[in-house]
Each structure stands twice: as C-alpha cells, then as structure tokens.
N, C-alpha and C. Protein backbone atom coordinates (compact mmCIF):
# COMPACT_ATOMS: atom_id res chain seq x y z
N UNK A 1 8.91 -0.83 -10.33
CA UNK A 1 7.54 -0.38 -10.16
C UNK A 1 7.49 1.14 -10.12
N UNK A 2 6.78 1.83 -10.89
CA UNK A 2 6.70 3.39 -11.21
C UNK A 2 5.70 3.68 -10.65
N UNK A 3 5.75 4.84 -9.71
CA UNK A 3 4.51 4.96 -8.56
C UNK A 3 4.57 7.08 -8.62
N UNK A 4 3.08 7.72 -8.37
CA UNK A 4 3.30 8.47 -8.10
C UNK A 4 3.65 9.12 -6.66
N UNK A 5 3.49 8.05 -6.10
CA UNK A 5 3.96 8.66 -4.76
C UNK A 5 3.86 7.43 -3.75
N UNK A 6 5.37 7.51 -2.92
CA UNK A 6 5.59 6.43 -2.36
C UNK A 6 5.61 6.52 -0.49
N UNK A 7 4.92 5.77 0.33
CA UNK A 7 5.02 6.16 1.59
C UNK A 7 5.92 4.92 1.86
N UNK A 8 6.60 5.60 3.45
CA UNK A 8 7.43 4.43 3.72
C UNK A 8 6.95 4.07 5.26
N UNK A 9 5.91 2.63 5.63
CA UNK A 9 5.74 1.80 6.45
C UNK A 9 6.76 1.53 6.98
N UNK A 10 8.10 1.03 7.20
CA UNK A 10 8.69 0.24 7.21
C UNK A 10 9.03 0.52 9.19
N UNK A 11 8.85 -0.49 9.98
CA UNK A 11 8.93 -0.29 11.47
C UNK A 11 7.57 0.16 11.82
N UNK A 12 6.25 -0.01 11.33
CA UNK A 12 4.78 -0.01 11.63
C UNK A 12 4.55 -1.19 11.86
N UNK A 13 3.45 -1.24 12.61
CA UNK A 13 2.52 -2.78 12.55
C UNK A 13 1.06 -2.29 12.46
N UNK A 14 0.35 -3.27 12.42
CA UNK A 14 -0.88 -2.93 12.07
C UNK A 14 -2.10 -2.42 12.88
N UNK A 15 -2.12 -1.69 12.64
CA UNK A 15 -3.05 -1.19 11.54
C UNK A 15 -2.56 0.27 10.83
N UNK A 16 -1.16 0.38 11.28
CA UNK A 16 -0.84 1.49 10.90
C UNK A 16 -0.37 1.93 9.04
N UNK A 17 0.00 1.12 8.52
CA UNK A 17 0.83 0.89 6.91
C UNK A 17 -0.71 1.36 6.66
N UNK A 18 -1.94 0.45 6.80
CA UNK A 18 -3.02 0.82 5.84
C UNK A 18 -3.41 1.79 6.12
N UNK A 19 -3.80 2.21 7.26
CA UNK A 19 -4.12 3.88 7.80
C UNK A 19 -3.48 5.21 6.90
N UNK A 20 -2.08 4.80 6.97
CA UNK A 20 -1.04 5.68 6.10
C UNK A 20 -1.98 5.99 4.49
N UNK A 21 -1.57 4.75 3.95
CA UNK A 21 -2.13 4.62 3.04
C UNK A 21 -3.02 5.07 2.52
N UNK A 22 -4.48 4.58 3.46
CA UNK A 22 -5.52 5.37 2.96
C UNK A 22 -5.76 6.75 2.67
N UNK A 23 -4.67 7.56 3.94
CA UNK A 23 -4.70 8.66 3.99
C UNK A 23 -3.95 9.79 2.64
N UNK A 24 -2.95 8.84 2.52
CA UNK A 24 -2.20 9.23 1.13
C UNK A 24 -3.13 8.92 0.00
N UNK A 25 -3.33 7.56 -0.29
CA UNK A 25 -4.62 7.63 -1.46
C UNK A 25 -5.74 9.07 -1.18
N UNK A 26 -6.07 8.92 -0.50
CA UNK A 26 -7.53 10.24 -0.45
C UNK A 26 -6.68 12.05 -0.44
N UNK A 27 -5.54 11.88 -0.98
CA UNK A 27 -4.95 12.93 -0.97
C UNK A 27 -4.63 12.87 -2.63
N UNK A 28 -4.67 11.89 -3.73
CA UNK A 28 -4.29 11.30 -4.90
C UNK A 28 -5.50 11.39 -5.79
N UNK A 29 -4.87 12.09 -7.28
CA UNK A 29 -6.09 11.57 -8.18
C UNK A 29 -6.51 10.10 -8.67
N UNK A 30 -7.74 9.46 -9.02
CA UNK A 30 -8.20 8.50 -9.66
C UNK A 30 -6.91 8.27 -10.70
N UNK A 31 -6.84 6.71 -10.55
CA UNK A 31 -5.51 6.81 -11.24
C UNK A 31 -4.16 6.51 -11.32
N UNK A 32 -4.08 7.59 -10.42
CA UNK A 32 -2.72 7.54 -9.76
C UNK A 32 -2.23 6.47 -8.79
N UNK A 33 -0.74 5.69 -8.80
CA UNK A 33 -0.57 4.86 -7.78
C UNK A 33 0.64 5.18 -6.68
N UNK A 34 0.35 4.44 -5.83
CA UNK A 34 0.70 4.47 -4.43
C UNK A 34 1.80 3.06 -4.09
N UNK A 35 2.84 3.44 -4.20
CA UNK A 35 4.04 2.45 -3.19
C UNK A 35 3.56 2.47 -2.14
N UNK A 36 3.75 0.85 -1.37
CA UNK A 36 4.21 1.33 -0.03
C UNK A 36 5.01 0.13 0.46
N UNK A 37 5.92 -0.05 1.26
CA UNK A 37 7.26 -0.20 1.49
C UNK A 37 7.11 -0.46 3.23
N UNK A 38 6.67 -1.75 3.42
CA UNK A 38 6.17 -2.32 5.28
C UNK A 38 7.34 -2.96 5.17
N UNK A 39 7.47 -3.33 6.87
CA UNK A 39 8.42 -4.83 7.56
C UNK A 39 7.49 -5.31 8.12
N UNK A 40 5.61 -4.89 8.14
CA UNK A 40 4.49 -5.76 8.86
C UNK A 40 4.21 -6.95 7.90
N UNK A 41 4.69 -8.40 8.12
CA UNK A 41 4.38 -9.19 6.97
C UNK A 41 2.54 -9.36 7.00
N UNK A 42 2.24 -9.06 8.03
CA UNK A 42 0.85 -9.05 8.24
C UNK A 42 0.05 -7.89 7.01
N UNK A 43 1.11 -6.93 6.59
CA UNK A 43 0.49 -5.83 5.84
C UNK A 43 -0.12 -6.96 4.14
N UNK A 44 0.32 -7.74 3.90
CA UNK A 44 0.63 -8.23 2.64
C UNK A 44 -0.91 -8.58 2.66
N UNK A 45 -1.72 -9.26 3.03
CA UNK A 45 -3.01 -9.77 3.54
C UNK A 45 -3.64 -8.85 3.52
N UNK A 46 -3.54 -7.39 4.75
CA UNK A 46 -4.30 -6.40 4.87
C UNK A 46 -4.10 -5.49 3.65
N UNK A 47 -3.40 -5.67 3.07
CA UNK A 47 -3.44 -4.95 1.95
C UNK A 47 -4.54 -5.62 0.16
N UNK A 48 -4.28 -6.83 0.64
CA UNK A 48 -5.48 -7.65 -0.05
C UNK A 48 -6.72 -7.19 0.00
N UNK A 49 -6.99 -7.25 1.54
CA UNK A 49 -8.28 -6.92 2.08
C UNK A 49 -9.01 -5.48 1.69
N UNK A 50 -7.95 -4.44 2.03
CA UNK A 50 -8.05 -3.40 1.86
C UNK A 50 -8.80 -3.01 0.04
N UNK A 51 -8.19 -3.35 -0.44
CA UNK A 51 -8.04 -3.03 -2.16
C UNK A 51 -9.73 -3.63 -2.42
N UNK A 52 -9.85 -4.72 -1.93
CA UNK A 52 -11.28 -5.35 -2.10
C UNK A 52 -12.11 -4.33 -1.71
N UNK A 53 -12.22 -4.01 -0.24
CA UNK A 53 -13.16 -3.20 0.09
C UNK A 53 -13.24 -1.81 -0.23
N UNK A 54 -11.81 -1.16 -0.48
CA UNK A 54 -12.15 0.04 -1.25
C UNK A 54 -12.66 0.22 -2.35
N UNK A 55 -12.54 -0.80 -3.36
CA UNK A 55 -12.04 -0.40 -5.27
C UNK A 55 -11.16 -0.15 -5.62
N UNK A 56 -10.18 -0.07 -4.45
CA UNK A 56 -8.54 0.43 -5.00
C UNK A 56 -8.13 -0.64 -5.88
N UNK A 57 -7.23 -1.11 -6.68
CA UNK A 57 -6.81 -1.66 -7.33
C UNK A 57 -5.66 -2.23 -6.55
N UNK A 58 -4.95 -3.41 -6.39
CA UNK A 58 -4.26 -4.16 -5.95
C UNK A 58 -3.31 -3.92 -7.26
N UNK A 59 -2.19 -2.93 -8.05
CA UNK A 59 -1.61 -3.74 -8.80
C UNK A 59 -0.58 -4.98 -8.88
N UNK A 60 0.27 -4.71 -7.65
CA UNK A 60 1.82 -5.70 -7.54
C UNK A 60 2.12 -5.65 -5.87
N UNK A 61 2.16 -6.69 -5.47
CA UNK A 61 3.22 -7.18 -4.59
C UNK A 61 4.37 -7.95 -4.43
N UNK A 62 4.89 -7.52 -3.52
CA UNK A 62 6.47 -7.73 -3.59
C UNK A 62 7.19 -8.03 -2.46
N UNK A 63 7.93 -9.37 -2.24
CA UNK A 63 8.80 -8.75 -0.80
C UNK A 63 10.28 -9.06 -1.48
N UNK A 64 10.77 -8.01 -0.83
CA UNK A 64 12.49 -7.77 -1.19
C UNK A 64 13.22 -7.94 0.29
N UNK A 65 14.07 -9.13 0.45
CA UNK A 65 14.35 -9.39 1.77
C UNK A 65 13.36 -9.22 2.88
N UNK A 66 13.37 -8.20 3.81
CA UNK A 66 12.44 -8.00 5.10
C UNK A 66 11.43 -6.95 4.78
N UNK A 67 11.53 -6.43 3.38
CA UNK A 67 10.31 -5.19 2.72
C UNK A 67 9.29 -5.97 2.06
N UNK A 68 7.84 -5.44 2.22
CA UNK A 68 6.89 -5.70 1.59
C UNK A 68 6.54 -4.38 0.78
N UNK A 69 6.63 -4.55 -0.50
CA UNK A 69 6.28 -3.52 -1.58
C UNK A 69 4.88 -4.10 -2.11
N UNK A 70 4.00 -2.76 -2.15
CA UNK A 70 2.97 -3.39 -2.28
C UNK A 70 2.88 -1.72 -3.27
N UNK A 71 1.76 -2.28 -4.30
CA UNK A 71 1.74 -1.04 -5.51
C UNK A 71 0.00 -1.07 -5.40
N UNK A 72 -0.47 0.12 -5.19
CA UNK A 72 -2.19 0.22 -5.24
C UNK A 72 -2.78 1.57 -6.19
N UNK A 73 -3.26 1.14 -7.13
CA UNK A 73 -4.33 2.07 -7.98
C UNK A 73 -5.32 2.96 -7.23
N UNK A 74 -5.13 4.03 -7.01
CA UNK A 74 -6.15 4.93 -6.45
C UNK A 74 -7.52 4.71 -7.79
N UNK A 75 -8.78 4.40 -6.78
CA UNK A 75 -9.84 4.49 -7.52
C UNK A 75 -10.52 5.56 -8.15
C-alpha cells in the first residue's frame, strides 16, 4: 500500500488513532492518502464510520498479525 504519509496508532485506543488521523488528514492535500497502523481492533469499525461521515475515502484495510492498516483518501 503506497501512502503519502503514514501515522503510527499502534498502543492507542479509542478515540485516539481517529483523532490522529483527522489531524494528519487536515494537514494533507485532496488526494493524497493516509496509512495508519492501530493494535485498537475497535479502530477497524471507527475507521468505517469515520470515512462515511467525512468524505474521506475508505481505500484498504488490513490486519497483519496484531496491526490494523487502514489506507484513507483525503477528500
């Protein structure tokens, strides 16, 4: 997964991974995507949620052992 910029969740719980997130997206051009890399399995859902209510784009999720990779389209 080819990302312009990747944050690393990993030892957060929630509500913190999406917080991150948002904050990194609103720092990103239209466009551009966003890794992010939790151990909150709860993030996988809130990250669903999230993408809906922004316009962000949901592209790929992923879990690799105890990581949730999740890939989002800045709107």
């Amino acid at each position: 997964m080819h990302a312009d910029k990747e944050l690393d969740a990993r030892g957060l719980n929630c509500p913190l991974p999406i917080l991150k997130a948002k904050k990194a997206l609103a720092d990103m051009h239209s466009g551009q995507t966003l890794k992010v890399i939790s151990t909150d399995a709860g993030s996988v859902r809130d990250f669903q949620a999230f993408a809906k209510q922004t316009g962000n784009v949901l592209v790929d999720q992923q879990t690799v052992g105890e990581d949730h990779i999740t890939l989002l389209k800045r709107r």
